[in-house]
Protein backbone atom coordinates (compact mmCIF):
# COMPACT_ATOMS: atom_id res chain seq x y z
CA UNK A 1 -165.61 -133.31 28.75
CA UNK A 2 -166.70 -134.42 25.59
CA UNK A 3 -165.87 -131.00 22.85
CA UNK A 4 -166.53 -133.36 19.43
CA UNK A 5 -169.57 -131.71 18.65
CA UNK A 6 -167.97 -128.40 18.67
CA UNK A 7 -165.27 -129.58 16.55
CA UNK A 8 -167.56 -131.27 13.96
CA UNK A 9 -169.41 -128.08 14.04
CA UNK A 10 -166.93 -125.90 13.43
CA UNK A 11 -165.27 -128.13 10.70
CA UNK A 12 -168.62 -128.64 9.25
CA UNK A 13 -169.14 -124.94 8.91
CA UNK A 14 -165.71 -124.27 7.08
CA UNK A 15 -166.09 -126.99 4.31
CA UNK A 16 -169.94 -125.42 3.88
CA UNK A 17 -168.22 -122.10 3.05
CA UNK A 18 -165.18 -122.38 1.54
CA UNK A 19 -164.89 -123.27 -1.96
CA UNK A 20 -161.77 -125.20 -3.75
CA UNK A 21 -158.88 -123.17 -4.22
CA UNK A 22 -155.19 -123.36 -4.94
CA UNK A 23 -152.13 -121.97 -3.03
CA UNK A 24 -150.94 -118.65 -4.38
CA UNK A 25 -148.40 -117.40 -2.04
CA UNK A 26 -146.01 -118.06 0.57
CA UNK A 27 -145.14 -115.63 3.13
CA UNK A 28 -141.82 -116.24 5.51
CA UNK A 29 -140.66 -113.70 8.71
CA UNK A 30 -139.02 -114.35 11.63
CA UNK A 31 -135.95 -113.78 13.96
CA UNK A 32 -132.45 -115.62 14.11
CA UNK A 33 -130.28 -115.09 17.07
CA UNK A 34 -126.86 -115.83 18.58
CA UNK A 35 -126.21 -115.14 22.27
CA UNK A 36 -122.57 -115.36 24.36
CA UNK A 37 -122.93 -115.55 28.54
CA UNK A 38 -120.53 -115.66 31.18
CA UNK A 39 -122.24 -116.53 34.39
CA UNK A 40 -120.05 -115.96 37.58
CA UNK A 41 -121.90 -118.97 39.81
CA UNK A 42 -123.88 -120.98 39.05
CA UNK A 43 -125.48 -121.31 42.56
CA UNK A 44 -125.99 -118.57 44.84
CA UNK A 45 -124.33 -121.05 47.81
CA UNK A 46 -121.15 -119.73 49.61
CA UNK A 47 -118.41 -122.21 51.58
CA UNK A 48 -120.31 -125.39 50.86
CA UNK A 49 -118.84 -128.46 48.88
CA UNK A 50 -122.16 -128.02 46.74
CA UNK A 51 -120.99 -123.81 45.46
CA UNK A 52 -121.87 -123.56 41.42
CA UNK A 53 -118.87 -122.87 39.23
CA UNK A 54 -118.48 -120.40 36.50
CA UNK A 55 -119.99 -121.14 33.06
CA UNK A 56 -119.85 -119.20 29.90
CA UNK A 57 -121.12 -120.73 26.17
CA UNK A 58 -122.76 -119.41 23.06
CA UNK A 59 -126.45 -120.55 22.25
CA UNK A 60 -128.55 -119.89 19.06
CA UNK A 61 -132.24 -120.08 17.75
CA UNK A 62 -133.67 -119.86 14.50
CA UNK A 63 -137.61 -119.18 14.67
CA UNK A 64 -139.13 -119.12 11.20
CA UNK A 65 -142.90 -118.57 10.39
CA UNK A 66 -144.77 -119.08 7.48
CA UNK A 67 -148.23 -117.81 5.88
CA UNK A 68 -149.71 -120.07 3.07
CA UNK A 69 -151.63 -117.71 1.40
CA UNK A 70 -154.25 -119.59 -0.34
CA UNK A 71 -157.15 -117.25 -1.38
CA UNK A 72 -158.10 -113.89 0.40
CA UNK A 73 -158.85 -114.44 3.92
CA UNK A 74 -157.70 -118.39 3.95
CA UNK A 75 -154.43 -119.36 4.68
CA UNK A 76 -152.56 -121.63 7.09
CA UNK A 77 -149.54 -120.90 9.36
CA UNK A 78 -147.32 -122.62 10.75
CA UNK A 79 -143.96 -121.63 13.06
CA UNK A 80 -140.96 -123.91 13.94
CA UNK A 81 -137.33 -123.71 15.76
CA UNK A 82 -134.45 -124.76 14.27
CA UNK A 83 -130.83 -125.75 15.67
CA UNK A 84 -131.91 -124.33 19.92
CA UNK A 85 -128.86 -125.65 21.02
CA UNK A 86 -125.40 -124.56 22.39
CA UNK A 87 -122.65 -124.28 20.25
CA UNK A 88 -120.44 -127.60 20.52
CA UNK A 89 -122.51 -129.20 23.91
CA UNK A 90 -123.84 -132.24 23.74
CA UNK A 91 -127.20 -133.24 22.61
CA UNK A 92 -130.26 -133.41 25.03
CA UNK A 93 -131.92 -137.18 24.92
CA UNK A 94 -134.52 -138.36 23.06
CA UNK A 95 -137.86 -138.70 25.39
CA UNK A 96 -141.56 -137.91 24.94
CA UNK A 97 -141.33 -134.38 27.77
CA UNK A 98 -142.46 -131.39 25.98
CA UNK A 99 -139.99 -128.40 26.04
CA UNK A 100 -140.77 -125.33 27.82
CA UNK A 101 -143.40 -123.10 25.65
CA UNK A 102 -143.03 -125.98 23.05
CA UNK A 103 -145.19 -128.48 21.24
CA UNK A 104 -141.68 -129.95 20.88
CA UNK A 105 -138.93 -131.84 23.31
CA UNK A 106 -136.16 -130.24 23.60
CA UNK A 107 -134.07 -132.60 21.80
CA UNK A 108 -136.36 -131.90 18.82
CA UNK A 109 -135.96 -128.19 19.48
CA UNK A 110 -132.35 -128.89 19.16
CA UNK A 111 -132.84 -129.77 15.84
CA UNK A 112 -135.94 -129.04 14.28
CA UNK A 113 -139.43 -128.75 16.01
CA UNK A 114 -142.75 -127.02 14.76
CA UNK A 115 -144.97 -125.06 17.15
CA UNK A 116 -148.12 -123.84 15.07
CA UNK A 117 -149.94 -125.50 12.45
CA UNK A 118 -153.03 -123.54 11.99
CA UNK A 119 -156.27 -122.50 9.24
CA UNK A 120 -157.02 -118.81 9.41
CA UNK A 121 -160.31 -118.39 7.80
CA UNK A 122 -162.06 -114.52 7.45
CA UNK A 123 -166.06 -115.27 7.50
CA UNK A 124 -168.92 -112.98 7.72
CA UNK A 125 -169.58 -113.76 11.28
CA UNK A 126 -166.04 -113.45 12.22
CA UNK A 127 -162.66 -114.55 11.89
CA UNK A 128 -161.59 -118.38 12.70
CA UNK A 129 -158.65 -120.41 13.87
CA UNK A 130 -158.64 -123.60 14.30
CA UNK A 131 -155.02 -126.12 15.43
CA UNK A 132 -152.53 -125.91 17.03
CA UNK A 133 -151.73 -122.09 17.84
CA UNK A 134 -150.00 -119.40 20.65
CA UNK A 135 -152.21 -119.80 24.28
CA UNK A 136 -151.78 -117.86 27.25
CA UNK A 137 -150.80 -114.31 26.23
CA UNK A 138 -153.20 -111.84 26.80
CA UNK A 139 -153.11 -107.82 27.58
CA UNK A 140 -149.72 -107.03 28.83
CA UNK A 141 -147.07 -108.76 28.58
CA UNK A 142 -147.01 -109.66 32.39
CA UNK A 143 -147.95 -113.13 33.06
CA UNK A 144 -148.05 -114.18 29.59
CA UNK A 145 -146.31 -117.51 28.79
CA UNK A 146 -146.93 -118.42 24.99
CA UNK A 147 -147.66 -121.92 24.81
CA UNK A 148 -148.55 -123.92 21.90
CA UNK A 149 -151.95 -125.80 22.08
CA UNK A 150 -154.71 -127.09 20.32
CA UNK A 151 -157.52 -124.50 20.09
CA UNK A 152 -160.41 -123.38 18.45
CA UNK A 153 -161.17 -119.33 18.31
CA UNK A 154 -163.24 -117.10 17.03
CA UNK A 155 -162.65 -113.58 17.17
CA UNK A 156 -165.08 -110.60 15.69
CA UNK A 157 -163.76 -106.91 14.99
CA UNK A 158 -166.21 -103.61 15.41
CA UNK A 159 -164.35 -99.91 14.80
CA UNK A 160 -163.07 -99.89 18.34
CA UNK A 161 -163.98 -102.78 19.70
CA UNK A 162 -162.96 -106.65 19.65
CA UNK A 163 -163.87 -110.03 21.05
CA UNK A 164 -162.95 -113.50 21.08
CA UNK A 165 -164.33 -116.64 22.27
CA UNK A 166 -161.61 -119.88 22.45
CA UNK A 167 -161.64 -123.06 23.64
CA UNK A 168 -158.19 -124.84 24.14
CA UNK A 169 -157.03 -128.02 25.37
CA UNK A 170 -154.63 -128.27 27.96
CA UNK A 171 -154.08 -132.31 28.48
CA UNK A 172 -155.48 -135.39 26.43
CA UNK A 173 -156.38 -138.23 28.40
CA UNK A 174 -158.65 -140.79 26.98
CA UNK A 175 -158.03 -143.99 25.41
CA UNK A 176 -155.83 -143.88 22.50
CA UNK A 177 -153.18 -145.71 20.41
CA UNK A 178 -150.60 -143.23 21.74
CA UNK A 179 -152.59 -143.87 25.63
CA UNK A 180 -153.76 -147.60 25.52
CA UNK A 181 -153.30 -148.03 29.69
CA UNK A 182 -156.39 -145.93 30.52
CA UNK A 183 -159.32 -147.09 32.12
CA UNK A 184 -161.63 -144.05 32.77
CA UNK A 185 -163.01 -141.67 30.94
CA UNK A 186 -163.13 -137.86 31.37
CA UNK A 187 -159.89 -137.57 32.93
CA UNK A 188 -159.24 -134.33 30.63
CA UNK A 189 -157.68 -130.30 30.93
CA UNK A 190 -159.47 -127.80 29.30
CA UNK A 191 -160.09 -124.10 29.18
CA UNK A 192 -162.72 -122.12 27.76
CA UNK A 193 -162.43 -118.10 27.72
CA UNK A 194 -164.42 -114.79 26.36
CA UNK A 195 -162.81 -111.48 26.22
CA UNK A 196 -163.22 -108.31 24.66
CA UNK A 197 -160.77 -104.91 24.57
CA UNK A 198 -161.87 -101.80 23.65
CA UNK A 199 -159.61 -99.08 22.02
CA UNK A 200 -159.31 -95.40 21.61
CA UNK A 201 -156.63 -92.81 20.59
CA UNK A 202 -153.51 -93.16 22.61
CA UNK A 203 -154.84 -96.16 24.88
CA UNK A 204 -156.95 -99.56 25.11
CA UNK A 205 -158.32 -101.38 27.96
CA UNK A 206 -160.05 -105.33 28.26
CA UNK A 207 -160.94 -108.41 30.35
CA UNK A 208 -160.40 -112.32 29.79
CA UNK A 209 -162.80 -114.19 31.58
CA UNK A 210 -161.52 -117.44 32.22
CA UNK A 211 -162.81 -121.26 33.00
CA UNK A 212 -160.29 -123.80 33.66
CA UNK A 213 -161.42 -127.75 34.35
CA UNK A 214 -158.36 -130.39 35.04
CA UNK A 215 -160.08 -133.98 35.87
CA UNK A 216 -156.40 -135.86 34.97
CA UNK A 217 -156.24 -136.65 38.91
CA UNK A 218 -159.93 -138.14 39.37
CA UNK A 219 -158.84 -141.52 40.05
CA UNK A 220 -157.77 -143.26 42.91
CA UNK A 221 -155.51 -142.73 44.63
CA UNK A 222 -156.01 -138.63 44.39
CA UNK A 223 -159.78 -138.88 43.37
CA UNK A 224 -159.91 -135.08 42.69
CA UNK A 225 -159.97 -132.48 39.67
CA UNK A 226 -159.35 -128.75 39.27
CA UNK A 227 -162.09 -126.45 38.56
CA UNK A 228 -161.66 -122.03 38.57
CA UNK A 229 -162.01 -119.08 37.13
CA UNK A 230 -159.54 -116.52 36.38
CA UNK A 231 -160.05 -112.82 35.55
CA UNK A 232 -157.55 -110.75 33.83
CA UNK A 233 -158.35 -107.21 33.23
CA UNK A 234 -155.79 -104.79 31.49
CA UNK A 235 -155.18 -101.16 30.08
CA UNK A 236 -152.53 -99.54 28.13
CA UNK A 237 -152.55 -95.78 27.57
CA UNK A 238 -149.90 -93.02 26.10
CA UNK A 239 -150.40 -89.37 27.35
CA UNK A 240 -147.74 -87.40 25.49
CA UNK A 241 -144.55 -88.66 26.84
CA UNK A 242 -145.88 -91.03 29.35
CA UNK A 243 -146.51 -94.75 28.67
CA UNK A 244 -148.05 -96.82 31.13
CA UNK A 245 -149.40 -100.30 31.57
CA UNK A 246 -150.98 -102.21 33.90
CA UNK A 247 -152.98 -105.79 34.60
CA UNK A 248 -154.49 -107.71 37.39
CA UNK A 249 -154.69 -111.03 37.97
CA UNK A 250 -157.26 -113.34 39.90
CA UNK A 251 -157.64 -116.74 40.01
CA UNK A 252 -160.37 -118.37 42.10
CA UNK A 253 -162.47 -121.78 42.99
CA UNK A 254 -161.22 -125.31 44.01
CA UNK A 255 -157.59 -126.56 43.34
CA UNK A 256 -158.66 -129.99 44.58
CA UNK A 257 -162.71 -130.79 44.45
CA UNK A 258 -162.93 -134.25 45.35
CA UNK A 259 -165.03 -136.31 44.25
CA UNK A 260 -167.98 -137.79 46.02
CA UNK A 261 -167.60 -140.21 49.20
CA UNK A 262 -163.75 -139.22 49.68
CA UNK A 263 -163.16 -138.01 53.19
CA UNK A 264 -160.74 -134.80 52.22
CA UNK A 265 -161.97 -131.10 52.17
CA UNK A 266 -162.20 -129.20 49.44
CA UNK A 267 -158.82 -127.07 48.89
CA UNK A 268 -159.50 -123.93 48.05
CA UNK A 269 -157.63 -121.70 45.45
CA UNK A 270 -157.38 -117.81 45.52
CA UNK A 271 -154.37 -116.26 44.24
CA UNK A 272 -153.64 -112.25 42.88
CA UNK A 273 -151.27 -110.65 40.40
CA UNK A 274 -150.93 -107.02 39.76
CA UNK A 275 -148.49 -105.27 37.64
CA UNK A 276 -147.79 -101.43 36.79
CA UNK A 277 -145.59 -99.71 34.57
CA UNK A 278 -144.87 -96.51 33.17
CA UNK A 279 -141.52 -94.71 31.28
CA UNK A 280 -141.88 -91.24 30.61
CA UNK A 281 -140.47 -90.46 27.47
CA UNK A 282 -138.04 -87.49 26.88
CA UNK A 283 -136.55 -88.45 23.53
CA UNK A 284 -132.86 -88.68 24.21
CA UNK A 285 -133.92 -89.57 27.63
CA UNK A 286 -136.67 -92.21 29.71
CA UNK A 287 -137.23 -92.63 32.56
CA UNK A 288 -139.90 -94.95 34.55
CA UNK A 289 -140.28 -97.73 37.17
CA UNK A 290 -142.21 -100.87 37.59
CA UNK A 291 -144.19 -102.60 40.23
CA UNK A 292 -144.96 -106.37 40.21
CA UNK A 293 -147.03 -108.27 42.81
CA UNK A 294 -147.48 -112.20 42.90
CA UNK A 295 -148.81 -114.00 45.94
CA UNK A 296 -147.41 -116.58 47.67
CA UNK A 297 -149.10 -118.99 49.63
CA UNK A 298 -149.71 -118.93 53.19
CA UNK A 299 -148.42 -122.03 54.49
CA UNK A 300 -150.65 -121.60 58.16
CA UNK A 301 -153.89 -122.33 55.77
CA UNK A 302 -155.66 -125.36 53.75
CA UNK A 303 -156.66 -122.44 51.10
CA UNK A 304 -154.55 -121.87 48.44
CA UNK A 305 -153.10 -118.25 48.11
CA UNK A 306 -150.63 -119.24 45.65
CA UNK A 307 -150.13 -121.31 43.15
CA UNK A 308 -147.25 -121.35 41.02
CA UNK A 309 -148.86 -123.35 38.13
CA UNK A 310 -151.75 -120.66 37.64
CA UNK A 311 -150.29 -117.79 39.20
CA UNK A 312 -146.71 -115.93 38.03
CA UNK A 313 -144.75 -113.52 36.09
CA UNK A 314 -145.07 -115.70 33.34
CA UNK A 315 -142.18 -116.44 30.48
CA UNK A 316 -142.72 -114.16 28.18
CA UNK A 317 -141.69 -111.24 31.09
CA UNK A 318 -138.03 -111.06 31.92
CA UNK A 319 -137.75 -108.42 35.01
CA UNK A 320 -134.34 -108.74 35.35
CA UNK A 321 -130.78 -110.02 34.03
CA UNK A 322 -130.74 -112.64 36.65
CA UNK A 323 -133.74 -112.71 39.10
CA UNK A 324 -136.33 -114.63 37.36
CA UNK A 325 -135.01 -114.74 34.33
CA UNK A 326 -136.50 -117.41 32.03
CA UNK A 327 -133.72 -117.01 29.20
CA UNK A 328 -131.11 -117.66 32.09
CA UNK A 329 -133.29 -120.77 33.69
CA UNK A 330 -133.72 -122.54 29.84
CA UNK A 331 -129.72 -122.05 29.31
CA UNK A 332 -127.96 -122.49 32.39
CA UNK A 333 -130.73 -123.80 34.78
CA UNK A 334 -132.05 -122.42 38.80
CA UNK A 335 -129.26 -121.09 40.99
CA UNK A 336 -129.83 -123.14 43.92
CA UNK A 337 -129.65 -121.71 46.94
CA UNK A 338 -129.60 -123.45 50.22
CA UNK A 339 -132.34 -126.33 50.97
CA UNK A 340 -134.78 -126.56 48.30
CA UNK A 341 -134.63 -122.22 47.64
CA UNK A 342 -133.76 -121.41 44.27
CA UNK A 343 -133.92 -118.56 41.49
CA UNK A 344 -135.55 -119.32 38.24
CA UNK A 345 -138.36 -117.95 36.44
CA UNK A 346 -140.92 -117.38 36.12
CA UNK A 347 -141.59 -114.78 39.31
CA UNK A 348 -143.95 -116.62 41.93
CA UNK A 349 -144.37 -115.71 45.92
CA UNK A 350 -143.02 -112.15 45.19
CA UNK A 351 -143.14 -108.29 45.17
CA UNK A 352 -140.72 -106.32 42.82
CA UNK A 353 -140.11 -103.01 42.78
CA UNK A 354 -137.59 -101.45 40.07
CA UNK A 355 -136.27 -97.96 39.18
CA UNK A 356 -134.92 -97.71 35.58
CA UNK A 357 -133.45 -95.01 32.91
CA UNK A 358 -131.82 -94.84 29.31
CA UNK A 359 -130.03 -93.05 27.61
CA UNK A 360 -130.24 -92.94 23.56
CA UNK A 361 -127.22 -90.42 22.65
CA UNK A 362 -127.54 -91.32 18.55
CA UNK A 363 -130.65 -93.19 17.18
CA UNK A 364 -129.62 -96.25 16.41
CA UNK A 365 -127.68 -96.51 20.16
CA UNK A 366 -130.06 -97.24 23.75
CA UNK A 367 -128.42 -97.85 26.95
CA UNK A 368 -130.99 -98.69 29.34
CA UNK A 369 -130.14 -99.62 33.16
CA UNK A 370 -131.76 -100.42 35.80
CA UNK A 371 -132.08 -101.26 39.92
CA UNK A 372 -134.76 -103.54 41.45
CA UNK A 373 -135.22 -105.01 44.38
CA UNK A 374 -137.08 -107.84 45.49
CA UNK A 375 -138.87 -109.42 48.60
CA UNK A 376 -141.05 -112.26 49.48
CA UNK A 377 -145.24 -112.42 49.81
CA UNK A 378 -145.17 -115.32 51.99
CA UNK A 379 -142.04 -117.30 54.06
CA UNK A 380 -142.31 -120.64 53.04
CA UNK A 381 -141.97 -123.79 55.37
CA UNK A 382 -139.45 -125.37 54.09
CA UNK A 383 -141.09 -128.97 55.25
CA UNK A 384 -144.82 -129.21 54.59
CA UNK A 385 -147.01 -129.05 57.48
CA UNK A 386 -144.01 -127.67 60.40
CA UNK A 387 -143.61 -124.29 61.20
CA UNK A 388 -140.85 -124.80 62.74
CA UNK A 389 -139.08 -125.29 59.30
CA UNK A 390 -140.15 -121.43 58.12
CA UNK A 391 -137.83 -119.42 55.94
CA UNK A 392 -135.49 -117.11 57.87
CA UNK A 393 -135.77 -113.59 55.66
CA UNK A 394 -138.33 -112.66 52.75
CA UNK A 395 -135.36 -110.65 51.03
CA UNK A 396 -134.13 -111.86 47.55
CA UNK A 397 -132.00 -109.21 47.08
CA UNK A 398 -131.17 -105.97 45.13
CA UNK A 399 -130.36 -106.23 41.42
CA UNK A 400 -128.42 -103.45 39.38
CA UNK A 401 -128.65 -104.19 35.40
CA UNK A 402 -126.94 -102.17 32.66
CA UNK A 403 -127.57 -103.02 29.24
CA UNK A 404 -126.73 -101.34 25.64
CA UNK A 405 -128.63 -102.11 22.57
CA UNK A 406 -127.44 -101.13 18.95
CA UNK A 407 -129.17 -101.69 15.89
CA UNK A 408 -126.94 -101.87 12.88
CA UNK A 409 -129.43 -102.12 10.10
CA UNK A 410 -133.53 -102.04 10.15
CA UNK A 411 -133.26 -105.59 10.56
CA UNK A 412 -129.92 -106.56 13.07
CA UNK A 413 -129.19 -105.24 16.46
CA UNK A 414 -126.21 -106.24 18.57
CA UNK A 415 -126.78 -106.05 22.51
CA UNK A 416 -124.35 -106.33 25.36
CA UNK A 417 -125.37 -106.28 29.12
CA UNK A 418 -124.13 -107.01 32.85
CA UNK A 419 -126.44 -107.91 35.68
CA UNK A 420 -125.12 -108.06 38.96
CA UNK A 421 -127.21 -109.32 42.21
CA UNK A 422 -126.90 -108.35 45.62
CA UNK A 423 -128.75 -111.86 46.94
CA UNK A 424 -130.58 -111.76 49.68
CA UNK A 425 -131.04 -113.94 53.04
CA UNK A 426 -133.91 -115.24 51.08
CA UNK A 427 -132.02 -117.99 49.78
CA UNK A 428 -130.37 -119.17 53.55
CA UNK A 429 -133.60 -120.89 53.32
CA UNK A 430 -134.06 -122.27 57.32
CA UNK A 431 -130.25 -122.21 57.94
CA UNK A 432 -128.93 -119.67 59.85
CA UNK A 433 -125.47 -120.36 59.72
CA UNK A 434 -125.29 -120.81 55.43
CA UNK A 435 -123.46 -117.98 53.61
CA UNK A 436 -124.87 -116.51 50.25
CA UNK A 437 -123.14 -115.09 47.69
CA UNK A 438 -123.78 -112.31 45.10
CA UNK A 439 -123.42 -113.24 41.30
CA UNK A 440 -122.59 -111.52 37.98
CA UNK A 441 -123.97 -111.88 34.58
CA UNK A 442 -122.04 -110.54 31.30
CA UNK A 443 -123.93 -111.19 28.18
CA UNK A 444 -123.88 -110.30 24.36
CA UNK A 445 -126.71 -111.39 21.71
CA UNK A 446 -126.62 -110.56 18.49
CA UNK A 447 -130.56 -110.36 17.09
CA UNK A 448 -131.74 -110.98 12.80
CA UNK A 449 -135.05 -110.13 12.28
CA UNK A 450 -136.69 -111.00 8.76
C-alpha cells in the first residue's frame, strides 16, 4: 500500500506550524547493567552424544536515551545500546539481520547501535510522533515485545481519557537502491491501529484495535499475503492491598489469502491469549499468583489456532528464570530438547500457572520466590501432515525460582537468583525411550539507573 500521502501530510502539517527555533537543552537517562550466569546444561537432553555442557560468563548493556529539548513541546529523541556483548567472547559477524527488538544487528549492538530517532511535537489537535520509535507494547506487560519501527502517531489526552491512532511499518519492499532485484510492486507489511484507555482512581482499563496487511509473499511461487485483525483489551486496578492485571488477546482473519486463480484454500488464522495477575500486598509481605494462556495450534486442522509470529508471551514478559526466558534465549540460546522441542522465549502453545511470595525484611532488601508449572495447549506433530509423529506428553515441567533484590542507592540495585526446573516429558518430543534432564540457573546482575 501506497502511505506517501499520509506522510506528506503529516510533514506538511508540522513545517505549517512550527516556527524556527534553536536547541536549548539536552536531557540524558537510562540504565547500565552487568550480569554473571552459571547455567548447569545447556540442553535439557540426557545420555545422548548431543547433552549441552555447563556455561557461565558475564554480559553487559549500556542503554542511553536522550531528549533534545528544542522549544516547549518540540523535541527529538533518540535511544541507543552500547558495548551488548560478553565480557572477553568473541565478536558476532558483520551481516545485514536485525537483532532481536533492534533496529540494529547484533554485531552493531555489540558496539554501538541506535534504536529511536524520533520528533515529538505538542499541537492543538494532539500530540505527534513521527520516526523511528518503540511498537508493540500495549496495556500489560504480557505480550508486549518492544520493537523499533518506523511509525507515525497521534495521540490526544482528555481528564481521564486517551487515544491514539498509529500507523507503522513492519517490512519495506519496493524498489530501492538498498532493494534493486524487485520486480513487483506492493509487496509491503504494515499495521494500522486505534485505541483508547480510560482511567480512574486506583485502576484503568482500554482496547487496541488492530489491522495487520503482509503482501511480502504475493509472488510466485507462494502467491499469497497476510491480512487480520487483532484485539487487545486490558485493565489494571489496585483495591487497597490487592493489585491485579489482566489482558486478552485475539487475533483473527487469513494467514494465507491467495491471490486470484491459485488453486490453494484460504488458511485461516484464529489464535487467543489471556493473562491474569494479582499480588496482594501486606507490606513486609506479598503474596499472589499468575495465570497465562497461549494457544497452540491444532495440527488435525487447515485453520490456524496458533501462530507463534502473532501470538505469544512476548519479550518484554519473563515468567520464569528458565522457562521462556528471553534474557536466557539472547545470552546462551534454546535448550534443545529432543527432535526439534526446545525452550526459549517467548511463551507460545502454552498454559502457565504460578504461585509466588516475598519477603521484604528491611526496605531496601526483597526476596521474592516463586513455583510454576507449565503444560502444553496443543501436542505438536513433530512431522507436518503425520499423526503418527505427535508429541508424547504436554508437560514442560515444574519450575521453583528464588530471587533477592537489593537496592544500594536510589539509583543501583544488586540482584542474585537461582532457578531450578523440574523438565517435563514435553521435551522427549516423539521418542519414548530419550531421557530428560532437569537444569539449574545461578545468576547475579548488578542494575545503574540514571
Amino acid at each position: 500500500m501506497k502511505h506517501w500521502m499520509v506522510f506528506l501530510f503529516v510533514f506538511a502539517f508540522l513545517v505549517a506550524t512550527v516556527t524556527e527555533t534553536t536547541a536549548a537543552d539536552v536531557k540524558f537517562s537510562g540504565e547500565f547493567y552487568v550480569g554473571g550466569m552459571y547455567l548447569d546444561k545447556t540442553s535439557l537432553k540426557k545420555n545422548t552424544i548431543t547433552d549441552g555442557p555447563s556455561t557461565a560468563f558475564y554480559f553487559q548493556r549500556l542503554r542511553a536515551k536522550a531528549d533534545i529539548i528544542i522549544a516547549p513541546g518540540l523535541f527529538l529523541t533518540t535511544r541507543f545500546d552500547v558495548l551488548e556483548r560478553i565480557w572477553g567472547a568473541a565478536r558476532s559477524a558483520p551481516g545485514t539481520a536485525l537483532d532481536i527488538m533492534s533496529a540494529g544487528t547484533r554485531a552493531e549492538n555489540e558496539n554501538i547501535a541506535f534504536d529511536w530517532v524520533y520528533l515529538n511535537y505538542a499541537s492543538k489537535i494532539g500530540f505527534w510522533r513521527v520516526g523511528y520509535m518503540n511498537d508493540g507494547a500495549w496495556g500489560t506487560v504480557f505480550m508486549d515485545t518492544s520493537v523499533p519501527r518506523g511509525k507515525i502517531a497521534w495521540t490526544y489526552n482528555l481528564p481521564n481519557w486517551m487515544f491514539t491512532l498509529q500507523i507503522a511499518k513492519m517490512a519495506e519492499n519496493n524498489y530501492s537502491a538498498v532493494n534493486p532485484t524487485v520486480t513487483a510492486a506492493d509487496l509491503d507489511g504494515d499495521k494500522y491501529c486505534g485505541a483508547f484507555r480510560y482511567s480512574w482512581k486506583g485502576g484503568e482499563a482500554g482496547i487496541l484495535i488492530g489491522l495487520g496487511r503482509d503482501a511480502s509473499k504475493r509472488p510466485a511461487p507462494n502467491n499469497y499475503e497476510s491480512l487480520y485483525n487483532n484485539f487487545m483489551p486490558y485493565t489494571k486496578i489496585q483495591y487497597g492491598p490487592l493489585k491485579a492485571q489482566a489482558e486478552l488477546i485475539y487475533f483473527v482473519g487469513k494467514l494465507k489469502k491467495y491471490e486470484a486463480g491459485t488453486l490453494l484454500p484460504d488458511e485461516r488464522l484464529s489464535t487467543l491469549s489471556a493473562w491474569v495477575d494479582a499480588t496482594v500486598d501486606f507490606g513486609m509481605a506479598y503474596v499472589g499468583g499468575t495465570f497465562a494462556y497461549v494457544s497452540g495450534d491444532d495440527p488435525s486442522t487447515t485453520k490456524k489456532e496458533g501462530d507463534a509470529m502473532r501470538n505469544n508471551g512476548g519479550r518484554d514478559w519473563n515468567p520464569c528464570l528458565i522457562l521462556w526466558n528471553n534474557d536466557l534465549t539472547y545470552w546462551v540460546g534454546s535448550l534443545a530438547g529432543h527432535g526439534t522441542a526446545a525452550n526459549a522465549g517467548p511463551m507460545y502453545n502454552a498454559f502457565l500457572y504460578q504461585l509466588k511470595g516475598g519477603w521484604r525484611p528491611t526496605n531496601n532488601l526483597d526476596i521474592m520466590a516463586s513455583v510454576s508449572y507449565a503444560t502444553a495447549d496443543e501436542k505438536p506433530w513433530a512431522t507436518a501432515g503425520n499423526p503418527a509423529t505427535v508429541y508424547l506428553d504436554k508437560d514442560y515441567g515444574v519450575e521453583v525460582d528464588v530471587t533477592a533484590t537489593y537496592q544500594i542507592t536510589n539509583n543501583l540495585s544488586y540482584m542474585i537468583g537461582v532457578g531450578y526446573l523440574f523438565t517435563g516429558d514435553y521435551f522427549k518430543e516423539t521418542n519414548s525411550t530419550a531421557s530428560v534432564t532437569d537444569n539449574y540457573l545461578l545468576l547475579n546482575k548488578l542494575t545503574l539507573n540514571f
